[in-house]
Protein backbone atom coordinates (compact mmCIF):
# COMPACT_ATOMS: atom_id res chain seq x y z
CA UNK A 1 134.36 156.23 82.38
CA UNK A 2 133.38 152.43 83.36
CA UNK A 3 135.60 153.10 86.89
CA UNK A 4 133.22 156.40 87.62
CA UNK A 5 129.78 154.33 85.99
CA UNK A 6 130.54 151.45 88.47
CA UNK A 7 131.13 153.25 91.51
CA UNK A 8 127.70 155.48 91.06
CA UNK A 9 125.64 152.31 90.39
CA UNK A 10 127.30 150.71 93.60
CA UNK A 11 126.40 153.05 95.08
CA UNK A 12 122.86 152.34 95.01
CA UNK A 13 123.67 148.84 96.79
CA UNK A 14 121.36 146.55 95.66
CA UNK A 15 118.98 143.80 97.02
CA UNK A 16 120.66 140.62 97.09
CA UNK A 17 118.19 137.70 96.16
CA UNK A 18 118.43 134.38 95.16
CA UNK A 19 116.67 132.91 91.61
CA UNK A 20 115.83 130.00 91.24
CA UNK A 21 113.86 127.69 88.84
CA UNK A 22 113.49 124.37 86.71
CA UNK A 23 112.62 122.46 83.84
CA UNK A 24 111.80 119.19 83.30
CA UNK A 25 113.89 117.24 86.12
CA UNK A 26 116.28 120.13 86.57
CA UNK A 27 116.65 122.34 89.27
CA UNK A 28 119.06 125.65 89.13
CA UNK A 29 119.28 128.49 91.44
CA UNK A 30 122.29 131.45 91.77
CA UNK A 31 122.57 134.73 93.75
CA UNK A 32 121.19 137.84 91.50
CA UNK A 33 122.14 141.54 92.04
CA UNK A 34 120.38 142.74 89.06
CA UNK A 35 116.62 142.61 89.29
CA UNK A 36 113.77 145.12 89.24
CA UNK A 37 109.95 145.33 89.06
CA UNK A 38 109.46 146.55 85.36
CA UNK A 39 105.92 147.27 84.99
CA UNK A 40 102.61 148.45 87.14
CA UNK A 41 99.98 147.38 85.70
CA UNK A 42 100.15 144.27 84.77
CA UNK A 43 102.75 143.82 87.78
CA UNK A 44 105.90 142.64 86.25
CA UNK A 45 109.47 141.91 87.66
CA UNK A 46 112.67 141.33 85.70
CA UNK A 47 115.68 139.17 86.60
CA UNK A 48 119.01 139.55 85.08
CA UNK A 49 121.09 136.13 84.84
CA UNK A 50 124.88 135.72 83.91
CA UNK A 51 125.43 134.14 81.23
CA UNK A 52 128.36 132.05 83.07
CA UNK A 53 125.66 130.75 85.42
CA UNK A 54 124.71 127.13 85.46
CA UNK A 55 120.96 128.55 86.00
CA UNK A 56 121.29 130.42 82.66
CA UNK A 57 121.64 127.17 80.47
CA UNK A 58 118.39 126.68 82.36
CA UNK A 59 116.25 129.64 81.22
CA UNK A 60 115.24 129.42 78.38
CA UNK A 61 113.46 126.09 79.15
CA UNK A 62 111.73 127.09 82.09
CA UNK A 63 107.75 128.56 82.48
CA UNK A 64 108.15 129.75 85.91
CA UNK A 65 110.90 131.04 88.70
CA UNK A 66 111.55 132.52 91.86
CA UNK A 67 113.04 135.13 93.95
CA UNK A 68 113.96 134.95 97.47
CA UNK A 69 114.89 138.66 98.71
CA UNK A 70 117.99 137.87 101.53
CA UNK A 71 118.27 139.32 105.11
CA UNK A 72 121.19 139.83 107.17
CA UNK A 73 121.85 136.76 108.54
CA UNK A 74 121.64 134.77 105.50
CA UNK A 75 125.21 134.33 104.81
CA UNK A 76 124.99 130.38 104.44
CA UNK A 77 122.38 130.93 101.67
CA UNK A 78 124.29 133.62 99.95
CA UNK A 79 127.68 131.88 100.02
CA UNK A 80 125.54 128.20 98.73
CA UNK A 81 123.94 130.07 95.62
CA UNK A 82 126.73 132.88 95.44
CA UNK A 83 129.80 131.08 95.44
CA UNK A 84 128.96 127.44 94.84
CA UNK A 85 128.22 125.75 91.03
CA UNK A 86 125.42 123.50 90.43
CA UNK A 87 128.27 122.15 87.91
CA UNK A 88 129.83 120.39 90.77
CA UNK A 89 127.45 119.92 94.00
CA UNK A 90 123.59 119.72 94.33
CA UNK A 91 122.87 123.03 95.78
CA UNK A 92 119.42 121.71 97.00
CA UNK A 93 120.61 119.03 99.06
CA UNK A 94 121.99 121.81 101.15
CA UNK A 95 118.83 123.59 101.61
CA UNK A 96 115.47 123.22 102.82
CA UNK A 97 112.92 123.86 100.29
CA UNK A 98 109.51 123.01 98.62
CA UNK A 99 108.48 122.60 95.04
CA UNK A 100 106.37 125.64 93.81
CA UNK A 101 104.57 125.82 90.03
CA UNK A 102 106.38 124.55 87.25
CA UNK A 103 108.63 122.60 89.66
CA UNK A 104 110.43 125.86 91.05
CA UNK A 105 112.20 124.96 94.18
CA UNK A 106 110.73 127.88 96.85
CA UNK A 107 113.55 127.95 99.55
CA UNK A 108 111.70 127.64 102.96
CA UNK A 109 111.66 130.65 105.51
CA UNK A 110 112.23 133.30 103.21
CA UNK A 111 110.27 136.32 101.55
CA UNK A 112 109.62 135.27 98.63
CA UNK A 113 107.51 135.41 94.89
CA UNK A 114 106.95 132.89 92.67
CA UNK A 115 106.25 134.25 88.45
CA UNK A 116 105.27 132.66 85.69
CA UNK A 117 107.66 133.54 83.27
CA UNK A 118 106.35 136.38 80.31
CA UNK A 119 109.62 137.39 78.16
CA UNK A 120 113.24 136.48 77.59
CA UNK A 121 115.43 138.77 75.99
CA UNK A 122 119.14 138.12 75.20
CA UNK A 123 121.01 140.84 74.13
CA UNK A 124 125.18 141.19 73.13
CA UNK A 125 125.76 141.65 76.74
CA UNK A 126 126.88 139.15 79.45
CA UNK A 127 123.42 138.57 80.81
CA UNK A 128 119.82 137.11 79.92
CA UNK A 129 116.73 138.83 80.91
CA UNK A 130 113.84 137.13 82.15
CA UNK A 131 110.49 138.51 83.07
CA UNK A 132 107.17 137.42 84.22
CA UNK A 133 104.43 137.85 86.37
CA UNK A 134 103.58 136.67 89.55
CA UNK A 135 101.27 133.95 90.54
CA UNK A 136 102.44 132.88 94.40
CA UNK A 137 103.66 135.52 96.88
CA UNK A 138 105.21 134.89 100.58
CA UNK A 139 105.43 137.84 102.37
CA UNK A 140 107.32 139.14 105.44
CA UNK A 141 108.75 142.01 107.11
CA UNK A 142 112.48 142.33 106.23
CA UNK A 143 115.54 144.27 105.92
CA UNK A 144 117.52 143.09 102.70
CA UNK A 145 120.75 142.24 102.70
CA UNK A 146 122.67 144.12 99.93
CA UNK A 147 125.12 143.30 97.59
CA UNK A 148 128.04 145.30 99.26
CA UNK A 149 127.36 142.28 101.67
CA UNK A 150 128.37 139.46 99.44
CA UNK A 151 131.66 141.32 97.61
CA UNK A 152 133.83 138.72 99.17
CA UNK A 153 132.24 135.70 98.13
CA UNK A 154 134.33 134.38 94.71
CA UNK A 155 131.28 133.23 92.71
CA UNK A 156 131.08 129.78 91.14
CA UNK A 157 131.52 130.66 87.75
CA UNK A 158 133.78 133.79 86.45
CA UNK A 159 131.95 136.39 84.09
CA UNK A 160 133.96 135.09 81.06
CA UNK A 161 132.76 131.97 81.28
CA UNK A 162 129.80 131.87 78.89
CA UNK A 163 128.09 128.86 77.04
CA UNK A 164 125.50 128.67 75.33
CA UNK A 165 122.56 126.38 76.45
CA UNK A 166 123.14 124.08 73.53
CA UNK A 167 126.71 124.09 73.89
CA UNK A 168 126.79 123.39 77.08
CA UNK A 169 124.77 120.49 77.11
CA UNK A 170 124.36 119.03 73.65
CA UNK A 171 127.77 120.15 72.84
CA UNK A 172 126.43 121.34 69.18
CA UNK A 173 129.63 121.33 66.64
CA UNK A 174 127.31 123.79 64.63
CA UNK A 175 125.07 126.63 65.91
CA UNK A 176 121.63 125.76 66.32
CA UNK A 177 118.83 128.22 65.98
CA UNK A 178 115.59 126.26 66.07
CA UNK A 179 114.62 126.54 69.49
CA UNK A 180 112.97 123.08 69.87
CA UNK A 181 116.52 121.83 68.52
CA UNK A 182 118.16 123.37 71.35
CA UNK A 183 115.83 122.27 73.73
CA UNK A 184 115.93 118.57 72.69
CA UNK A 185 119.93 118.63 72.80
CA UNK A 186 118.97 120.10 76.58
CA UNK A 187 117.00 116.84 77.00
CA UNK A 188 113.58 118.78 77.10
CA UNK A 189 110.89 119.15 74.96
CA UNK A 190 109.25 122.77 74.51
CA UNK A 191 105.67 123.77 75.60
CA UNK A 192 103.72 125.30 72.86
CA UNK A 193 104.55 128.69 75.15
CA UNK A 194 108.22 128.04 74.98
CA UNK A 195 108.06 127.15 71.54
CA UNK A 196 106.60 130.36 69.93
CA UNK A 197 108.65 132.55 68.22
CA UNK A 198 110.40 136.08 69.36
CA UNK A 199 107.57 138.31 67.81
CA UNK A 200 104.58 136.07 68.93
CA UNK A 201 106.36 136.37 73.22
CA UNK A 202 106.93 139.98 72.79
CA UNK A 203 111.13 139.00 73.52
CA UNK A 204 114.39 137.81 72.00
CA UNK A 205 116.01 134.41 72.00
CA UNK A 206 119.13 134.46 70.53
């Protein structure tokens, strides 16, 4: 069944863009094949990050991101976010790029939207959900590059390689469910957006 799910879904061959955001004095970015807008009215889009990702330990800290839809021709960009980790080199020395709202790096050249961030769901699976609105758009006529494009690229970090944001930076013994806990063993401190619960953001943090 998974052979015959995976094969209709590739079908489709997605848009290949690149997310990135930031919190505090951290910057993160990776190359995304699972996004979507999610709502109309208000407009909403929704960004699916792996778990292994650097970027994902990132997340939940962060009130705004981007995404940076790829053309053909955009190799170099794919292979720096697709198959690099900001674990071992500073992806943004490698790039051109300006700082958008909430410190979002906004790669230059490239069609573009900047969101404040909404939700976050987590879920059993291997990747976090974030969603939010936008508040900066750059526009351009494009053809995407899809994701059959990138299939070669190895990617930083394998799909079984999943931490959780506390353990991979405060390197908790013990889980830790408080999120302002979790953000302080991240070395930030939440907003008083970040820091309201599940039921009061309309998501999951888990």
């Amino acid at each position: 069944m998974s052979g015959a799910i995976d094969d209709l879904v590739a079908a489709a061959d997605q848009a290949l863009v690149v997310f990135t955001t930031a919190a505090g004095d951290q910057r993160s970015g990776c190359l995304v094949g699972f996004h979507t807008q999610c709502s109309i009215e208000p407009f909403q889009y929704a960004v699916w990050i792996s778990k292994a990702n650097r970027t994902y330990r990132l997340v939940p800290f962060a009130s705004h991101f981007a995404v940076h839809f790829l053309r053909p021709g955009d190799e170099q960009v794919a292979e720096l976010f697709g198959a690099e980790t900001g674990d071992d080199i500073d992806k943004f020395a490698r790039c051109s790029w300006t700082e958008a709202a909430g410190g979002v790096p906004l790669l230059a050249g490239m069609p573009a939207a900047v969101f404040e961030r909404r939700s976050l769901f987590e879920e059993e699976g291997d990747h976090i959900c974030i969603v939010g609105e936008p508040v900066r758009v750059e526009p351009q006529d494009f053809t995407p590059m899809r994701l059959s494009a990138a299939e070669h690229l190895e990617p930083g970090h394998q799909s079984g390689e999943r931490q959780s944001p506390d353990e991979a930076e405060a390197e908790a013994d013990e889980p830790v469910d408080d999120l302002q806990e979790i953000a302080a063993g991240f070395g930030h401190e939440l907003t008083p957006e970040q820091g309201r619960t599940e039921d009061q953001r309309g998501g999951s943090l888990r």
